[in-house]
Protein backbone atom coordinates (compact mmCIF):
# COMPACT_ATOMS: atom_id res chain seq x y z
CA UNK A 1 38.82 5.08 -47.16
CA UNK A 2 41.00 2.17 -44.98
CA UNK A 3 41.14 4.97 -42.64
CA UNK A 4 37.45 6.01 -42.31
CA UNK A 5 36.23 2.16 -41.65
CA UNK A 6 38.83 1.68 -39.14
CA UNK A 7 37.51 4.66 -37.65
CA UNK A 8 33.98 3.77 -37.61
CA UNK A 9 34.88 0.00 -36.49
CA UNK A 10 36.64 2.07 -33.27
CA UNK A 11 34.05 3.83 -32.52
CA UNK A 12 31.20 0.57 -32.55
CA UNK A 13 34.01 -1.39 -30.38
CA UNK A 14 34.61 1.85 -27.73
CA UNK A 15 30.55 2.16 -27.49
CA UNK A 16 30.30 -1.54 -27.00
CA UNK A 17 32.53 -1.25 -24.38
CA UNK A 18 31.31 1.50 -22.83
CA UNK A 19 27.75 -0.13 -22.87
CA UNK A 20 29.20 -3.11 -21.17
CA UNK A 21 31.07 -1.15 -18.74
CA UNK A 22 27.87 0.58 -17.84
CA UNK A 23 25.73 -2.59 -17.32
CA UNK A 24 28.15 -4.56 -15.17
CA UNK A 25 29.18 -1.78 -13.53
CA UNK A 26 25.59 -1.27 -12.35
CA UNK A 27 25.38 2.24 -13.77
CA UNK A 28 21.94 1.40 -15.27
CA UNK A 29 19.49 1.02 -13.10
CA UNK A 30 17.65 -2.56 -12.47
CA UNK A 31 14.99 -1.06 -9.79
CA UNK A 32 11.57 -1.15 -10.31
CA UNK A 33 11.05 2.12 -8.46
CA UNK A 34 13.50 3.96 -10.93
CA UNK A 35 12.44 5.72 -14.21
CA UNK A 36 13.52 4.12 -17.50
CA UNK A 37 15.65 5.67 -19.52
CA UNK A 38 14.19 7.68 -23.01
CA UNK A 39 16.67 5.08 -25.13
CA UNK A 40 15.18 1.96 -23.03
CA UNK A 41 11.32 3.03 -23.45
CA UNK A 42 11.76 4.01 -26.87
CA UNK A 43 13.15 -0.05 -27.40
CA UNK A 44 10.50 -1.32 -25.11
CA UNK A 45 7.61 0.52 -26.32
CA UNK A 46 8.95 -0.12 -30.71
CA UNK A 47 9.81 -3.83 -29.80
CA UNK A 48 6.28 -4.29 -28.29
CA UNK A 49 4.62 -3.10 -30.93
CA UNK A 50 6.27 -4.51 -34.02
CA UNK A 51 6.22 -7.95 -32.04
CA UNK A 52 2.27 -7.61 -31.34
CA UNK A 53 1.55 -6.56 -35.58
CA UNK A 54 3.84 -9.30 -36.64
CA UNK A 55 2.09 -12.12 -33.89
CA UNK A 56 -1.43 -11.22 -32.79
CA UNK A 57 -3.72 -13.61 -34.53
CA UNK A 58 -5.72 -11.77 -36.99
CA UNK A 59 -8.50 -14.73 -37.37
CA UNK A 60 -12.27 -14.28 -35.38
CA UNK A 61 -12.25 -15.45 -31.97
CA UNK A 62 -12.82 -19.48 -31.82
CA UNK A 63 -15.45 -19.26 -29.30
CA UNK A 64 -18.70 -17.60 -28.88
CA UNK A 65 -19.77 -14.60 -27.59
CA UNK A 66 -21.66 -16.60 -24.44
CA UNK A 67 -22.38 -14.95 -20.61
CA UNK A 68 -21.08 -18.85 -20.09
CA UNK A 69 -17.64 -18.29 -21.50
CA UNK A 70 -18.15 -14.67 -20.54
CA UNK A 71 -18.13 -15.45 -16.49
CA UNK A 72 -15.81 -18.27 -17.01
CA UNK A 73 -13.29 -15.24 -18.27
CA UNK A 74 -14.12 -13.36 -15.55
CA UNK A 75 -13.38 -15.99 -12.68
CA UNK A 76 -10.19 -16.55 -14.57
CA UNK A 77 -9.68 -13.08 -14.35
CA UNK A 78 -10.34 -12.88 -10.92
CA UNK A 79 -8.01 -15.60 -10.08
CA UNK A 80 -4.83 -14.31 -12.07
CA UNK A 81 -5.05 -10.87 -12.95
CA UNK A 82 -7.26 -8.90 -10.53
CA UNK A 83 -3.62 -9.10 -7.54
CA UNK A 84 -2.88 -6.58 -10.41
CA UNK A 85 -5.10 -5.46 -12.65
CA UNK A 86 -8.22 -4.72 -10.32
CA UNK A 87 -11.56 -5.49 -9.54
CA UNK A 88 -14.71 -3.47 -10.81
CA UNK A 89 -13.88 -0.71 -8.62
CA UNK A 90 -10.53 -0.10 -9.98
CA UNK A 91 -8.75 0.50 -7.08
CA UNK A 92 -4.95 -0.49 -7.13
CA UNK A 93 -3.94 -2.88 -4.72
CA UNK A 94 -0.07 -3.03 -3.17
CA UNK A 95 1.28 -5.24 -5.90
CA UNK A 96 0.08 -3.05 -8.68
CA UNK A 97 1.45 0.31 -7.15
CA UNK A 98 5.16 -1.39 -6.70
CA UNK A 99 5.10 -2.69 -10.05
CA UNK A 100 6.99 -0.84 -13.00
CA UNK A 101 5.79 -0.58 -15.37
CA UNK A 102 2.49 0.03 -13.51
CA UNK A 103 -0.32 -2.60 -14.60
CA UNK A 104 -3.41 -0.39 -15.46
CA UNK A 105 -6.29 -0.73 -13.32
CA UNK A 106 -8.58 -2.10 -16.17
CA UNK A 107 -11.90 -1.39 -14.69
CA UNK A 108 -11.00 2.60 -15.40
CA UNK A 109 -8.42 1.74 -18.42
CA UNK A 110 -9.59 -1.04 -19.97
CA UNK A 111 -8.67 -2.79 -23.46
CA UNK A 112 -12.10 -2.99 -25.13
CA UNK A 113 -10.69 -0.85 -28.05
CA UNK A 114 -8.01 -3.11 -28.88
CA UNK A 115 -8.59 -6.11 -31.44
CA UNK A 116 -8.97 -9.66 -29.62
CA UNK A 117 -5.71 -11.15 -31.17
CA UNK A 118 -4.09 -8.24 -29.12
CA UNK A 119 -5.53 -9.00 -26.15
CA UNK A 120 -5.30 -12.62 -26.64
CA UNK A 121 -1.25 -11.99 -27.39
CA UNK A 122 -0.63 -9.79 -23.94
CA UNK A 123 -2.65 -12.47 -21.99
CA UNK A 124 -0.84 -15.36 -24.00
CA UNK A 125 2.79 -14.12 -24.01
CA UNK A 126 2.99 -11.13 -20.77
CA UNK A 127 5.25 -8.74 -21.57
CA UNK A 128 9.03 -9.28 -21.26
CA UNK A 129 10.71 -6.81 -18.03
CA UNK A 130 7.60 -5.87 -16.45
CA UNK A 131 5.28 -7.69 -14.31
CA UNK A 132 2.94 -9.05 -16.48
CA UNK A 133 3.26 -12.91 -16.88
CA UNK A 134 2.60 -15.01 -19.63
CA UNK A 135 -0.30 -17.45 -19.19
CA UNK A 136 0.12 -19.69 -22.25
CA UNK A 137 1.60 -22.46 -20.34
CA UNK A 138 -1.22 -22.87 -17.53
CA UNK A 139 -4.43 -21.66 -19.26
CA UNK A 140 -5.74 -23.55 -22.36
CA UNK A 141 -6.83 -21.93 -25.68
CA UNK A 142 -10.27 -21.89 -24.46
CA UNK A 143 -9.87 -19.85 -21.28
CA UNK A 144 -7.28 -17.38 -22.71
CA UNK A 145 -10.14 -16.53 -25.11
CA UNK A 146 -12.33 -16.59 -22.09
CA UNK A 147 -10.68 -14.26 -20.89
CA UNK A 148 -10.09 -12.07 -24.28
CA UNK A 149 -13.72 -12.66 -24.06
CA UNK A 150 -14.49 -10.82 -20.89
CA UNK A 151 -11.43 -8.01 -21.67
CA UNK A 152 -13.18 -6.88 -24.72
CA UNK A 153 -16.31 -6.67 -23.09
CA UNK A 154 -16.06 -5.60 -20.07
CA UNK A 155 -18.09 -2.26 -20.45
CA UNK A 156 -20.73 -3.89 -22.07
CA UNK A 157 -21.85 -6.94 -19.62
CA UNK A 158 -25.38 -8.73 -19.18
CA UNK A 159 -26.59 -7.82 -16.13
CA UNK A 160 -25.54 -11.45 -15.05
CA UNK A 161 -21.61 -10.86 -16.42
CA UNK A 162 -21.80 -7.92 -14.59
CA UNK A 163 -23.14 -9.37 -11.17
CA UNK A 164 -20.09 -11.79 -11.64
CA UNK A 165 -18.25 -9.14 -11.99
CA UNK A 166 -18.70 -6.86 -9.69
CA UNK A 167 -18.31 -9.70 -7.19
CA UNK A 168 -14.78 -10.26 -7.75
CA UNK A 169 -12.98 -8.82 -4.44
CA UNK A 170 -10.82 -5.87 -4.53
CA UNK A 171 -7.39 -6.84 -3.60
CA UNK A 172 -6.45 -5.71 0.12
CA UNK A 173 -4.76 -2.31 0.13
């Protein structure tokens, strides 16, 4: 039995070695333009999700429903997310097509399925290794639910949300 957990202890010490080896040895790849190992997406992908169930406020959005808070999410929007997440016409400007993991162009791929306390989470906390930032420290409560606001409802605007809207400037390609 002494034997056996000596044995397994070996192995955990040789594949934390080898592990370490491989990182500062540069043998996994830090580029954006590589693909991600199936180990490292399977770790990105489970982390995400078990951190958004556990964190994601549950509770009804604090503000109203208003075209008011509405376009006030939307110049928000266009101010710190369009660079990457595009305009009404969806088209992918250079920062977007260099990042990995690519930002979805939310005019074609938007969130208005997911719950608000998702949303509010992504725009709250980004995403750790990939280009989305985390806006909790330079937007209040009120605008990041501005913008949850306008996320959620993008497909279904006024017609003076969606004027607003479909002035926001495409990024230069």
């Amino acid at each position: 039995m002494k034997s056996f957990i000596c044995g397994i202890l070996a192995t955990l010490v040789v594949l934390a070695a080898g592990a370490y080896i491989s990182v500062t040895m540069g043998w996994v790849p830090a580029n954006a333009d590589a693909n991600p190992s199936a180990l490292e997406t399977w770790a990105a992908h489970k982390s995400l999700r078990a951190t958004i169930k556990r964190e994601a406020p549950t509770a009804p959005v604090p503000i109203a429903l208003t075209d008011a808070n509405v376009i006030a999410g939307i110049k928000l929007y266009a101010n710190n997310c369009a660079a990457c997440h595009g305009a009404s016409d969806a088209k992918a400007s250079n920062i977007a097509s260099g990042l990995f993991q690519h930002a979805p162009q939310l005019a074609d791929h938007g969130v208005t399925d997911d719950p608000e306390g998702k949303i509010y989470w992504f725009v709250k906390h980004g995403v750790r290794l990939t280009g989305m930032p985390s806006f909790g420290d330079s937007l209040t409560e009120e605008q990041l639910w501005q913008v949850v606001l306008f996320l959620k409802h993008m497909d279904e605007l006024s017609p003076k949300a969606d004027k607003a809207w479909k002035a926001v400037p495409s990024a230069k390609l």
